[in-house]
C-alpha atoms as a PDB file:
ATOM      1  CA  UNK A   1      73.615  67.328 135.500  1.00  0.00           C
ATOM      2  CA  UNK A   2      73.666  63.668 133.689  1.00  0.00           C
ATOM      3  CA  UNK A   3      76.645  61.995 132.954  1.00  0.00           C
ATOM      4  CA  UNK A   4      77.049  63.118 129.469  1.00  0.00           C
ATOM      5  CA  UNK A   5      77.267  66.636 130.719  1.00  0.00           C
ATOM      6  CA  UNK A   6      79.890  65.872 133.468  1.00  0.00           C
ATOM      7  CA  UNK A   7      81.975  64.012 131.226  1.00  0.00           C
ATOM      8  CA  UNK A   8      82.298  66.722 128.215  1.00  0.00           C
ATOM      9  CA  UNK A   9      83.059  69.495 131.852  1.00  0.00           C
ATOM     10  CA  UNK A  10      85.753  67.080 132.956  1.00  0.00           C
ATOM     11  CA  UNK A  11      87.426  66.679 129.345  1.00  0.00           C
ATOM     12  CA  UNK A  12      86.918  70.200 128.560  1.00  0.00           C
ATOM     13  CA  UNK A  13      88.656  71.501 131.715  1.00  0.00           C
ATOM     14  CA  UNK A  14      91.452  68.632 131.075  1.00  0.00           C
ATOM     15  CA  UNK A  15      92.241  70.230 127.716  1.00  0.00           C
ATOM     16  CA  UNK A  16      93.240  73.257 129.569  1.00  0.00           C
ATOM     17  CA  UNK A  17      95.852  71.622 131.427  1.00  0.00           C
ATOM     18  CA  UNK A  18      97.039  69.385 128.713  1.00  0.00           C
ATOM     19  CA  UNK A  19      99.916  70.642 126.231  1.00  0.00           C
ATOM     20  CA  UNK A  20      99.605  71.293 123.088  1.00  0.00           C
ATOM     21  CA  UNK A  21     101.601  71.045 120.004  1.00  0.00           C
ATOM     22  CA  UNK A  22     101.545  73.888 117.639  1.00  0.00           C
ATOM     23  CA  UNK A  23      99.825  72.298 114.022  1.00  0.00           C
ATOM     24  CA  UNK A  24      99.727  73.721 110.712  1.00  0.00           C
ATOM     25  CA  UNK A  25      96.347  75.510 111.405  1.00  0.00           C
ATOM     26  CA  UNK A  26      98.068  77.286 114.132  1.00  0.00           C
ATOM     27  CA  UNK A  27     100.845  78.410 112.091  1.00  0.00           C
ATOM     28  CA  UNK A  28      98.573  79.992 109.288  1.00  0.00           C
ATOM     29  CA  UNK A  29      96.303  81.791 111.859  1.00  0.00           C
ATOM     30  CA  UNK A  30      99.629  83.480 113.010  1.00  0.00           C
ATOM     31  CA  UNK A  31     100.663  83.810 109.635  1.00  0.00           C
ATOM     32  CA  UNK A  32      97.188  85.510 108.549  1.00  0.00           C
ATOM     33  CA  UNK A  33      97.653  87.667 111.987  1.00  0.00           C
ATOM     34  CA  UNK A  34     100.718  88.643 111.357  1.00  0.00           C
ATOM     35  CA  UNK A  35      99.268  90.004 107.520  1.00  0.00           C
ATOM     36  CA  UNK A  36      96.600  91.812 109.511  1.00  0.00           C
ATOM     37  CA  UNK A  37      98.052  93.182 112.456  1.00  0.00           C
ATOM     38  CA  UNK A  38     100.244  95.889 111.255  1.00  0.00           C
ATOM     39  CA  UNK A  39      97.322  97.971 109.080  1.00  0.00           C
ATOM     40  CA  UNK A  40      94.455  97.578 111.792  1.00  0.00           C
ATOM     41  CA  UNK A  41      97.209  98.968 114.173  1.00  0.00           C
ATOM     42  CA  UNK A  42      97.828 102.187 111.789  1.00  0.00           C
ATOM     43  CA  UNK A  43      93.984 102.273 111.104  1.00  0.00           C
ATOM     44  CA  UNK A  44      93.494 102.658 115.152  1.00  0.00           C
ATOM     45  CA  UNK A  45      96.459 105.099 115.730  1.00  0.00           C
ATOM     46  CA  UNK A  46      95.662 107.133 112.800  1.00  0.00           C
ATOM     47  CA  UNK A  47      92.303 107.319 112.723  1.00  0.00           C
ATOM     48  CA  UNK A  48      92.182 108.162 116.383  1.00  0.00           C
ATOM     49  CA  UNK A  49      94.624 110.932 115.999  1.00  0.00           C
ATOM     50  CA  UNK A  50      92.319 112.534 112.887  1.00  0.00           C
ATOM     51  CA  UNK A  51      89.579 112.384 115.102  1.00  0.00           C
ATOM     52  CA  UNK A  52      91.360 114.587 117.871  1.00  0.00           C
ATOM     53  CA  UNK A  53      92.690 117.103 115.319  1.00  0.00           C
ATOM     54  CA  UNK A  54      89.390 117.292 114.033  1.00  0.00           C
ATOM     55  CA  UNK A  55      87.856 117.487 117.152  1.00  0.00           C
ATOM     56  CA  UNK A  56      90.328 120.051 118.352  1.00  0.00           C
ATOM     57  CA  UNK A  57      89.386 122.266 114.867  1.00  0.00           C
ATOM     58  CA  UNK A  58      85.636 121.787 115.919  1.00  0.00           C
ATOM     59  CA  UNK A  59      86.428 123.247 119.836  1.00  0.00           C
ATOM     60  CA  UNK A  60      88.252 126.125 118.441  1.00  0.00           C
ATOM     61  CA  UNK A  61      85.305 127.061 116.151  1.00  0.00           C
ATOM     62  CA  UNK A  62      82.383 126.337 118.462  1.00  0.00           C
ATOM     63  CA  UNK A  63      83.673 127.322 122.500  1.00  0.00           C
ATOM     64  CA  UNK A  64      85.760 130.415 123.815  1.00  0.00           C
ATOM     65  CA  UNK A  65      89.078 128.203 123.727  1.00  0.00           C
ATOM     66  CA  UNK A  66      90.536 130.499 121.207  1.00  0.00           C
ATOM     67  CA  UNK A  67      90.088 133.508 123.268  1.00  0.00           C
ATOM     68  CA  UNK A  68      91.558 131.497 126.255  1.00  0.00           C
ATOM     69  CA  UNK A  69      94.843 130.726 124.166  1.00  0.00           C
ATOM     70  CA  UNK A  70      94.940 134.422 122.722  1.00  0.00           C
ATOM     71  CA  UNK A  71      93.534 134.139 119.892  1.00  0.00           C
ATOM     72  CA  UNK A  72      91.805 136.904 118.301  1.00  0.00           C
ATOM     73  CA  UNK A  73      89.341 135.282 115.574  1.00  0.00           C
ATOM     74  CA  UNK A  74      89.596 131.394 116.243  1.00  0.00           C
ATOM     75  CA  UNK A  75      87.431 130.856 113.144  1.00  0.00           C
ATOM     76  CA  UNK A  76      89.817 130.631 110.687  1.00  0.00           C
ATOM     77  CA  UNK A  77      92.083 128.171 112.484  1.00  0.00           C
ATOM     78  CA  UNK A  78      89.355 125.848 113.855  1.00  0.00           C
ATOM     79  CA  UNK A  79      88.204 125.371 110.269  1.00  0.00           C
ATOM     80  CA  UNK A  80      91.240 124.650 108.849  1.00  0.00           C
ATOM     81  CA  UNK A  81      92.251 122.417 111.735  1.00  0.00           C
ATOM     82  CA  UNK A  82      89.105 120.484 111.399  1.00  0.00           C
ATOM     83  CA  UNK A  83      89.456 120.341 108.120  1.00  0.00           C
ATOM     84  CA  UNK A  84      93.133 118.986 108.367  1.00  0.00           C
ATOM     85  CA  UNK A  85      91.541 116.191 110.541  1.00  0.00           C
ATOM     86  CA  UNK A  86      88.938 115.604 108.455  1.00  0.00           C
ATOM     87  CA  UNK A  87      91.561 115.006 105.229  1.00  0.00           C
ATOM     88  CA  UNK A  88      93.156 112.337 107.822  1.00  0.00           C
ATOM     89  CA  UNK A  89      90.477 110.518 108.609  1.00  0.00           C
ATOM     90  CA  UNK A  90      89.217 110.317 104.698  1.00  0.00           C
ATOM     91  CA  UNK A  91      92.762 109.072 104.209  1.00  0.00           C
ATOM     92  CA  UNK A  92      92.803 106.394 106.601  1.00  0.00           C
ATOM     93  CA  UNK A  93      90.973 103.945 104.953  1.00  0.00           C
ATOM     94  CA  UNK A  94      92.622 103.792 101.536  1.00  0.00           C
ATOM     95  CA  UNK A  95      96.452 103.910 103.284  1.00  0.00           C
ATOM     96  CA  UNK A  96      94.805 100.665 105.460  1.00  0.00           C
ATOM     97  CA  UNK A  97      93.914  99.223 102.388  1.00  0.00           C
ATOM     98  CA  UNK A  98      97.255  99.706 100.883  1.00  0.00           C
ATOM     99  CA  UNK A  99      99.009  98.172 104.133  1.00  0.00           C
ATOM    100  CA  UNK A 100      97.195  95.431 104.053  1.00  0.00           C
ATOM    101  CA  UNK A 101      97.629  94.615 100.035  1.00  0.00           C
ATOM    102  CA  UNK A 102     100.691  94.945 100.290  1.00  0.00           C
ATOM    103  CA  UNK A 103     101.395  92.582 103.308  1.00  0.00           C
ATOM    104  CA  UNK A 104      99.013  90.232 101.458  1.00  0.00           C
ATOM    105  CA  UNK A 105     101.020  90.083  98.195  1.00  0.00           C
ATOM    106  CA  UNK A 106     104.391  89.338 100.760  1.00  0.00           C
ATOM    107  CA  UNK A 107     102.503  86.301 102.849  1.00  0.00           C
ATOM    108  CA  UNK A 108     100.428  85.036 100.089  1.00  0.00           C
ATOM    109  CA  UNK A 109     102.417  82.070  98.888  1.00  0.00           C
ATOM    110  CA  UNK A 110     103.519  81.211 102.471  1.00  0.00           C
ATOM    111  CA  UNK A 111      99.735  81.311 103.470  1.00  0.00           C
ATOM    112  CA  UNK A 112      98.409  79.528 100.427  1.00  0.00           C
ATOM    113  CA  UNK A 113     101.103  76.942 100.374  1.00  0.00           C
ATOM    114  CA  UNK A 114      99.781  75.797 103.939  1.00  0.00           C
ATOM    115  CA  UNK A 115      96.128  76.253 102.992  1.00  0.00           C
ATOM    116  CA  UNK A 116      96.927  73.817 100.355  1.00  0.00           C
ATOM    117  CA  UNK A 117      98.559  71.340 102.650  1.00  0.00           C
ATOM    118  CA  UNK A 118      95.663  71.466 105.414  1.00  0.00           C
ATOM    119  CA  UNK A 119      93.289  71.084 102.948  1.00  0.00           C
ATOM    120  CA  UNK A 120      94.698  68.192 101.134  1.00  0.00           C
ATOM    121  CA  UNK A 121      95.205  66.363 104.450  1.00  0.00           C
END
């Protein structure tokens, strides 16, 4: 290892141990988190839980669990379970969309008010 090499190890394990002042750059990455966070977290939950009913429609249909549970003819519930699921997962995407406009149109002076100020610097 050359010189160069130890010198940009040694500064780059220094910056871990030196503090550091929160800037403006900082500040709009939270910002632009805090826009995001809130409709990828419904678009997780959500679409998660459409994929279980669905999934749970598609097991009644396709294995003995029906019979298991007492069920007589599991058809007709597994398909409209999976398709109940399948309506929630189509819907997941458009309500994510709609989160995130909407938190958007709240931040988007605040955000574009320090855009403007980092960029002008």
């Amino acid at each position: 290892m050359n010189h160069n090499d130890q010198q940009f190890m040694a500064q780059k394990i220094r910056a871990q141990y030196m503090e550091k002042t929160p800037s403006e750059l900082d500040a709009l990455r939270a910002l632009d988190t805090k826009v995001k966070r809130p409709a990828n977290v419904f678009a997780y939950v959500f679409g998660s839980i459409s994929a279980i009913v669905m999934g749970a429609g598609m097991s009644l249909v396709m294995t003995d669990i029906g019979s298991l549970i007492g069920m007589a003819d599991a058809m007709i519930p597994g398909i409209s379970i999976g398709l109940i699921g399948m309506a929630m997962a189509l819907l997941t995407y458009p309500i994510y969309k709609g989160i995130l406009n909407a938190r958007k149109r709240k931040y988007a002076g605040e955000i574009l008010r320090l855009s403007d100020k980092i960029m002008k610097e």
